[in-house]
Protein backbone atom coordinates (compact mmCIF):
# COMPACT_ATOMS: atom_id res chain seq x y z
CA UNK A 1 -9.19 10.86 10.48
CA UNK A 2 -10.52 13.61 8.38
CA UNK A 3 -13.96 14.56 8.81
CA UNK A 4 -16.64 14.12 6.05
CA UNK A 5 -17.01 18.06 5.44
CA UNK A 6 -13.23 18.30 5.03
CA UNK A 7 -13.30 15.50 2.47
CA UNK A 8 -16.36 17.37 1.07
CA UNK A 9 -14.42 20.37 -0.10
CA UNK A 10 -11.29 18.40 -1.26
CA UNK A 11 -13.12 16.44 -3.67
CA UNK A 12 -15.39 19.56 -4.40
CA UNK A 13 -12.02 22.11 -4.91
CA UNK A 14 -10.34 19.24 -7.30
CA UNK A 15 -13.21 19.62 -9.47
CA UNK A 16 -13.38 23.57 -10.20
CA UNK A 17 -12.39 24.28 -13.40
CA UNK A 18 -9.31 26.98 -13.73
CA UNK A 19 -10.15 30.17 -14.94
CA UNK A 20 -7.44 31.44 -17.63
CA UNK A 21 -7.59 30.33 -20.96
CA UNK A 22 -4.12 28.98 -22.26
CA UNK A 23 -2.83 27.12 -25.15
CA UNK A 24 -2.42 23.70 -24.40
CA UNK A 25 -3.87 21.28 -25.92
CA UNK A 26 -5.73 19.87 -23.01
CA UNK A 27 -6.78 23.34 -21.76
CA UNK A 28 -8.56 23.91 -25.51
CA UNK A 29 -10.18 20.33 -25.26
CA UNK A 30 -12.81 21.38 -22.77
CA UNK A 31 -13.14 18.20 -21.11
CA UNK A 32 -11.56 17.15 -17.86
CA UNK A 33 -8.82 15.51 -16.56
CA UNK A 34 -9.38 12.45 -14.76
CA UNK A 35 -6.63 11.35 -12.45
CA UNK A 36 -7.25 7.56 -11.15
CA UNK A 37 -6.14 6.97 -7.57
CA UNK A 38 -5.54 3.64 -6.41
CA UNK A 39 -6.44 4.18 -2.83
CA UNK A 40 -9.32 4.56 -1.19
CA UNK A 41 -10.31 8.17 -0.11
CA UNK A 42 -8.84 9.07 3.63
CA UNK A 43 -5.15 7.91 3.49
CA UNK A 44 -2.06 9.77 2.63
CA UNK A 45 -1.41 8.89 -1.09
CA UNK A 46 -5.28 10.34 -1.50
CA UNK A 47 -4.50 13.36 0.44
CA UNK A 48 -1.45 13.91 -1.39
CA UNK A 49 -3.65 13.11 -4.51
CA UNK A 50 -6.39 15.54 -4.37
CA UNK A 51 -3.44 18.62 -3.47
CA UNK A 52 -1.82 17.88 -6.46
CA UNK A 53 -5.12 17.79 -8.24
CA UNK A 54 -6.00 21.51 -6.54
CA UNK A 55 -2.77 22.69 -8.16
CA UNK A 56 -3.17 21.05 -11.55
CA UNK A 57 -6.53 22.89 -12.16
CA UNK A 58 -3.75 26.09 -12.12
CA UNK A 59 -1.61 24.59 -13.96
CA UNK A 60 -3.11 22.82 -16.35
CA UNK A 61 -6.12 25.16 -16.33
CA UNK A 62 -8.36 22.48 -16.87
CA UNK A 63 -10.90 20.94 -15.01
CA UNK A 64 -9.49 18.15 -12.51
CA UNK A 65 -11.40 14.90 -10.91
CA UNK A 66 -10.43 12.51 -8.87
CA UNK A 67 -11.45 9.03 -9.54
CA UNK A 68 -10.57 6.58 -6.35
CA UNK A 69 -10.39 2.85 -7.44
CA UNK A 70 -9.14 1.32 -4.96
CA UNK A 71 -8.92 -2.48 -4.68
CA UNK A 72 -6.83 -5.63 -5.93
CA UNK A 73 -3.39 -4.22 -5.00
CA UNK A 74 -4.15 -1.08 -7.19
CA UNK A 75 -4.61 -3.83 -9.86
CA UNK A 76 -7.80 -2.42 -10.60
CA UNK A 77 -6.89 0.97 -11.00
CA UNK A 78 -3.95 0.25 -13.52
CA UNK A 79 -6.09 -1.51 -15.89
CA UNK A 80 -8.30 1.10 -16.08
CA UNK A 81 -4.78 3.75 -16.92
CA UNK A 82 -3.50 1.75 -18.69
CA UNK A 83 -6.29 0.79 -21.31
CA UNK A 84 -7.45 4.59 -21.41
CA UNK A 85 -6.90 6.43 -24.41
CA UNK A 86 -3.69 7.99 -24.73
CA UNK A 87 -4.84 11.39 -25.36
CA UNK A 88 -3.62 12.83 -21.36
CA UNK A 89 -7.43 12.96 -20.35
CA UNK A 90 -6.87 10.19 -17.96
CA UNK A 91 -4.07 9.60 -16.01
CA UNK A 92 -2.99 7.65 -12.52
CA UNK A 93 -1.38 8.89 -9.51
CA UNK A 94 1.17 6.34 -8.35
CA UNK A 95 3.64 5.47 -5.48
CA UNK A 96 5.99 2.65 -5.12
CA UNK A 97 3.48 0.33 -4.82
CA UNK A 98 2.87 0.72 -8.56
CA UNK A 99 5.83 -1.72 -8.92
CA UNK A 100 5.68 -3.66 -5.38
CA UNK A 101 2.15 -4.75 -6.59
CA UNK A 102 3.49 -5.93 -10.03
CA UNK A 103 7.07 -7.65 -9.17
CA UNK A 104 5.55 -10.21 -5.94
CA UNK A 105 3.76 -11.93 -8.69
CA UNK A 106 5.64 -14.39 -10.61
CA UNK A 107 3.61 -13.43 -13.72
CA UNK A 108 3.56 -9.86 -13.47
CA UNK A 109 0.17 -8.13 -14.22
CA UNK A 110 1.80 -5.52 -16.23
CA UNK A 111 5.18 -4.53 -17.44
CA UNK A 112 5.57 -1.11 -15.85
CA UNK A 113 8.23 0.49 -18.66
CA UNK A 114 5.62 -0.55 -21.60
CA UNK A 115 2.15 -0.64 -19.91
CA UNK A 116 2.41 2.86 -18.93
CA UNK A 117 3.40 6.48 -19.80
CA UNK A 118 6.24 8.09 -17.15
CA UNK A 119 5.13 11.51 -16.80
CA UNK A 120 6.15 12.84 -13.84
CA UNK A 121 7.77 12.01 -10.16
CA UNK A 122 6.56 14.42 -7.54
CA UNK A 123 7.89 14.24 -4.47
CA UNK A 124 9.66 11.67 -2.76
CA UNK A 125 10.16 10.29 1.48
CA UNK A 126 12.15 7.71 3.64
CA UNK A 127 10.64 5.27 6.07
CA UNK A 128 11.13 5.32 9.45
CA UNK A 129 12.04 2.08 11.21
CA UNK A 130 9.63 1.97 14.82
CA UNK A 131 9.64 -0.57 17.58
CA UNK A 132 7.53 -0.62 20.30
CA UNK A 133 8.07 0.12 23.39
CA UNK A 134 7.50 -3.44 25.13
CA UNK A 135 10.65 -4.76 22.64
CA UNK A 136 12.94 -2.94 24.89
CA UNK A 137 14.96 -2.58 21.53
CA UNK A 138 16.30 0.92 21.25
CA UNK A 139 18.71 0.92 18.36
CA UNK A 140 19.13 -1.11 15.15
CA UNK A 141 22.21 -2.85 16.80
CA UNK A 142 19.81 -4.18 19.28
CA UNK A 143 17.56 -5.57 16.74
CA UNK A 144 20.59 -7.13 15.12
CA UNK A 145 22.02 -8.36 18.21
CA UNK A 146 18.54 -10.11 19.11
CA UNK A 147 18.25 -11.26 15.73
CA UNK A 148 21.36 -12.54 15.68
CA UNK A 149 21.34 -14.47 19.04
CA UNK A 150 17.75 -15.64 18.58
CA UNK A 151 16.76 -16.37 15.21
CA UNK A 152 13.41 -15.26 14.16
CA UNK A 153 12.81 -14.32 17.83
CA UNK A 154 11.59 -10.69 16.46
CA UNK A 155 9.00 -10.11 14.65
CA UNK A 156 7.49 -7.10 12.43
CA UNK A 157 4.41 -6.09 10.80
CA UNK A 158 3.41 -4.63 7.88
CA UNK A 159 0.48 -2.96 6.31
CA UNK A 160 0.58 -6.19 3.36
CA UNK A 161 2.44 -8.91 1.64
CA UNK A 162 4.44 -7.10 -1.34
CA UNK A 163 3.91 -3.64 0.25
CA UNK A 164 6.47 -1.20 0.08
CA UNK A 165 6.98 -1.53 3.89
CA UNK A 166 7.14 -5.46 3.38
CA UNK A 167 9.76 -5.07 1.24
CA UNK A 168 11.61 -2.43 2.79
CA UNK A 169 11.51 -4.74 5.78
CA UNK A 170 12.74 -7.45 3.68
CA UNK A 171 15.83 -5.63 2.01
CA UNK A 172 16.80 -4.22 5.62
CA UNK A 173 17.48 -7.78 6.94
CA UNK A 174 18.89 -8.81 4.18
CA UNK A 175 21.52 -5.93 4.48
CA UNK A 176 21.35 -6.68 8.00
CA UNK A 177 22.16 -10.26 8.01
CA UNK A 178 18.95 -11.29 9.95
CA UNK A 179 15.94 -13.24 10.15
CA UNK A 180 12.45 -11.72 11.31
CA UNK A 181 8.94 -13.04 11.19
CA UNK A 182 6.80 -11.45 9.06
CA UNK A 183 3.37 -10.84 10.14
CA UNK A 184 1.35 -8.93 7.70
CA UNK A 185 -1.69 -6.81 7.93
CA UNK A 186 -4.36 -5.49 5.71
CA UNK A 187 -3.40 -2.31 6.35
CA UNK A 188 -1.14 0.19 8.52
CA UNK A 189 -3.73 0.86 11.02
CA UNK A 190 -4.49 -2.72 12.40
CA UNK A 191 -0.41 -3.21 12.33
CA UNK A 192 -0.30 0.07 14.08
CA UNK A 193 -2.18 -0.91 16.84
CA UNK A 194 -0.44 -4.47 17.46
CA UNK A 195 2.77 -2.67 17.37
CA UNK A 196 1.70 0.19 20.41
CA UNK A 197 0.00 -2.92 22.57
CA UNK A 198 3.61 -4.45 22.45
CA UNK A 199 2.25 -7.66 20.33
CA UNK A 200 5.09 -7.21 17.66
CA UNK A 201 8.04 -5.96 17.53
CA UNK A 202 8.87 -3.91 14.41
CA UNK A 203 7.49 -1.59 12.03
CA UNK A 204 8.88 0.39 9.30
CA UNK A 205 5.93 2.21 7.97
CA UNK A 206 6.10 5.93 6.74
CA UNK A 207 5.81 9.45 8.36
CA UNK A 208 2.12 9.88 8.71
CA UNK A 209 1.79 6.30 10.11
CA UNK A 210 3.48 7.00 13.48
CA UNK A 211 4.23 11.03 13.52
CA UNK A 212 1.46 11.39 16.92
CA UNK A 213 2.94 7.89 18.82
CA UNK A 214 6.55 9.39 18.00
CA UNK A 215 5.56 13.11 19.34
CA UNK A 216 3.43 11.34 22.70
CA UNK A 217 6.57 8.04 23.19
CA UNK A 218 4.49 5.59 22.38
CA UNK A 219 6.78 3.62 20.14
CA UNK A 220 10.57 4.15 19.89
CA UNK A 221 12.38 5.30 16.63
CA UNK A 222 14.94 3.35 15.72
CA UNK A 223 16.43 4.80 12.25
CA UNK A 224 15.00 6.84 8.93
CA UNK A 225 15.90 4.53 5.79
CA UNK A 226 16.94 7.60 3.95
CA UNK A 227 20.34 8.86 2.15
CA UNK A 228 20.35 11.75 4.63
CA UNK A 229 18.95 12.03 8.36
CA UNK A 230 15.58 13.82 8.13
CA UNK A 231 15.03 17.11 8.68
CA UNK A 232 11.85 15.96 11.03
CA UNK A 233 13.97 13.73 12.99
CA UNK A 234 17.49 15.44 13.02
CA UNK A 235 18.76 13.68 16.04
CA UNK A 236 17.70 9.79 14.39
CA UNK A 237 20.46 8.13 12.76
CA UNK A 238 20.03 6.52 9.17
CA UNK A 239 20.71 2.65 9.12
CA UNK A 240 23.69 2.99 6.94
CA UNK A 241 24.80 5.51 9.89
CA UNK A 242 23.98 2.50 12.26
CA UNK A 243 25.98 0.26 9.76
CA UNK A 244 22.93 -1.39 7.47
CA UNK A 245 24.89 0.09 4.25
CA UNK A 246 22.88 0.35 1.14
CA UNK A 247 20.86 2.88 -1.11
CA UNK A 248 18.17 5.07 1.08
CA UNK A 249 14.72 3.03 0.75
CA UNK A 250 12.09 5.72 -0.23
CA UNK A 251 8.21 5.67 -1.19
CA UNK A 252 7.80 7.98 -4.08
CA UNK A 253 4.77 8.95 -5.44
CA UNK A 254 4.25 10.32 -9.31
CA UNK A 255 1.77 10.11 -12.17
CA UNK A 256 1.83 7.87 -15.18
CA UNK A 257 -0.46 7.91 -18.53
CA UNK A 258 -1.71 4.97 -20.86
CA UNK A 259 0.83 3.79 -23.47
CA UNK A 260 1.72 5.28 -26.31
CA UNK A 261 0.72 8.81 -25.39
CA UNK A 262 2.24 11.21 -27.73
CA UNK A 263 5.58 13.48 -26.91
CA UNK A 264 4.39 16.81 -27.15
CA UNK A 265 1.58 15.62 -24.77
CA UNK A 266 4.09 14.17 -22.49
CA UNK A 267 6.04 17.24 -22.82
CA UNK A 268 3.20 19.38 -21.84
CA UNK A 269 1.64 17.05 -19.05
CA UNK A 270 5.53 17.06 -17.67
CA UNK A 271 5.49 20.85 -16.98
CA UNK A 272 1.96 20.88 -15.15
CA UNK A 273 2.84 18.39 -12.91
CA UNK A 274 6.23 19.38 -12.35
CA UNK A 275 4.77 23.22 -11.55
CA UNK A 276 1.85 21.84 -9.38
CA UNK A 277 4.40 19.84 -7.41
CA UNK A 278 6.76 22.66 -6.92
CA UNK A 279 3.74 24.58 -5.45
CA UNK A 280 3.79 26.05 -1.90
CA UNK A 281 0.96 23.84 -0.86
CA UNK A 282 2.41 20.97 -2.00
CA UNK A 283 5.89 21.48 -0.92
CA UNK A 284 4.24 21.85 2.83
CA UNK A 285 2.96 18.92 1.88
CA UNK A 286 5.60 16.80 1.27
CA UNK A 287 7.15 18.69 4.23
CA UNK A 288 4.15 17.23 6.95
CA UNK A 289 5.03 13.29 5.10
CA UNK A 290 9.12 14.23 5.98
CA UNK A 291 9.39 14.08 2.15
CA UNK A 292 10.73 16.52 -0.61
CA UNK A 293 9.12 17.93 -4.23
CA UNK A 294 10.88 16.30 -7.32
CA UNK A 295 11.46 18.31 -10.50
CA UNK A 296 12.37 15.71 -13.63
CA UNK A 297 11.69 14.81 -16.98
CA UNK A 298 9.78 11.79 -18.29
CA UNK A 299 13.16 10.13 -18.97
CA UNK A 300 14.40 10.29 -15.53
CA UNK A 301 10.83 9.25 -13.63
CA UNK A 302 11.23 6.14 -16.59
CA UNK A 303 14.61 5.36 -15.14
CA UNK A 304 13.40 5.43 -11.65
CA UNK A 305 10.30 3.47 -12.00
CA UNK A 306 12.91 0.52 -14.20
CA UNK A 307 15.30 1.28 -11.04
CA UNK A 308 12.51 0.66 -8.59
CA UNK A 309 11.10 -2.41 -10.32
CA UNK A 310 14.78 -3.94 -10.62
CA UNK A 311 15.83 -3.22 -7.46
CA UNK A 312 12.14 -5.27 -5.61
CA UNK A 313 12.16 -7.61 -7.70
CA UNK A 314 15.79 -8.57 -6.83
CA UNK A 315 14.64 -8.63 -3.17
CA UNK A 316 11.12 -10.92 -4.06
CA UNK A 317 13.44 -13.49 -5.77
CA UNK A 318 15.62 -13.75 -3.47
CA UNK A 319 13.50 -14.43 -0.03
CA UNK A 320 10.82 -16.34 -2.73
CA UNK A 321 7.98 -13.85 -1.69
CA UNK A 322 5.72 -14.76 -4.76
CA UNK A 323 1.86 -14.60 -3.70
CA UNK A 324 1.27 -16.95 -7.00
């Protein structure tokens, strides 16, 4: 947990102002740039937040704050983005649960392609798929095997119904063929700690999560849910290497604007982000989560949020997860 003084200085360093006059538009308005976070301060998405804030204020050469509004799913937060003026003076920092949040609920709170301005995707990481110890499962054929044998005889834990590590879980038994018991959490920490006593069985959660129980054996890694083994874990298979076949499963992280925000804005937001992401800090960043920088246009991070939304939506209608 980070202490208060570190915290201190984050949120202090995000708000200096940058030093070189350019001429951007948002660099000759004067006033900041407010980046909404939908997490509260502490976690990894924050962390990875406020970096990419530090760079902006280089980048942008503007002043940069961090506004954390965390609550309701991030429901909260993406009313307040996307009802801001679209002039790039307030903007959200997302990750995939931007669209898990939206697509469990039958009526969706927002329409992700319309609601909101693609900007940027920054970085990108797999999941890793942990057991505990007390399962005696050591491979994903084991967990199949059980599953297979014993119905609903495994269970696995997640940090929240319509989280992006619910759903993961979801879409790798459905590629699997198998049935689990889903016991969720309000949070990764409390499903953390069920998972190390040996009180469930499963967890796929992301880098930062487990990386100490991994280095000291307390839980058992059973796969990476990416394209390509990760560089972190060289020696752990992928599932589709353990025969789940499919698309990697990823958590992505990006930012978004209001609406209607206009293209030369876009344009000019794009590059910022796109240089701040591509900084050293934030590569080693990414590096720590066992996740890489992204470089794109607007277009592409469009695509990929539609992709996204398609793709979890699929999987919510077809287990009937709806929360209403």
């Amino acid at each position: 947990m980070l202490s208060r003084r570190y915290m201190s200085v984050c949120a202090a360093a995000v708000m200096l102002a940058g030093s070189v006059a350019v001429s951007g538009a948002l660099a000759q308005d004067g006033r900041p740039v407010t980046i909404i976070v939908p997490f509260a301060p502490g976690g990894g998405n924050d962390i990875i937040a406020r970096e990419l804030g530090r760079q902006l204020i280089d980048t942008l050469k503007a002043n940069v704050i961090i506004d954390n509004r965390a609550g309701a799913g991030g429901l909260i937060a993406a009313k307040a983005a996307s009802s801001a003026p679209p002039n790039g003076k307030t903007l959200m920092f997302v990750s995939s649960s931007v669209v898990t949040t939206a697509v469990v609920r039958r009526q969706e709170p927002y329409n992700i392609a319309k609601d909101f301005t693609a900007i940027a995707m920054i970085g990108r990481g797999p999941l890793l798929v942990m057991a505990s110890n007390a399962s005696g499962l050591k491979s994903v054929k084991d967990v199949i095997t059980r599953s297979t044998d014993q119905p609903r005889s495994l269970n696995y834990v997640s940090s929240g119904v319509g989280s992006i590590l619910h759903l993961s879980t979801e879409l790798f038994m459905k590629r699997a063929g198998i049935v689990m018991t889903h016991v969720p959490y309000t949070g990764s920490g409390p499903a953390l700690m069920d998972l190390i006593a040996g009180r469930s069985d499963l967890f796929i959660t992301t880098v930062p999560v487990v990386a100490s129980q991994i280095q000291e054996k307390a839980l058992t890694l059973l796969a990476t849910t990416g394209d390509e083994r990760s560089p972190l874990f060289p020696d752990s298979p992928t599932l589709a290497q353990q025969g789940v076949n499919g698309p990697g499963m990823y958590t992505l992280w990006g930012i978004v604007g209001p609406p209607n925000m206009p293209a030369d804005l876009v344009a000019e937001l794009n590059k910022a982000v796109n240089d701040a992401a591509a900084s050293p800090a934030m590569v080693k960043r990414f590096a720590e989560e066992g996740a890489t920088s992204y470089r794109g246009t607007p277009v592409e991070f469009g695509k990929i949020l539609e992709d996204e939304h398609a793709t979890w939506r699929r999987v919510v209608e077809d287990a009937n997860l709806f929360t209403n």
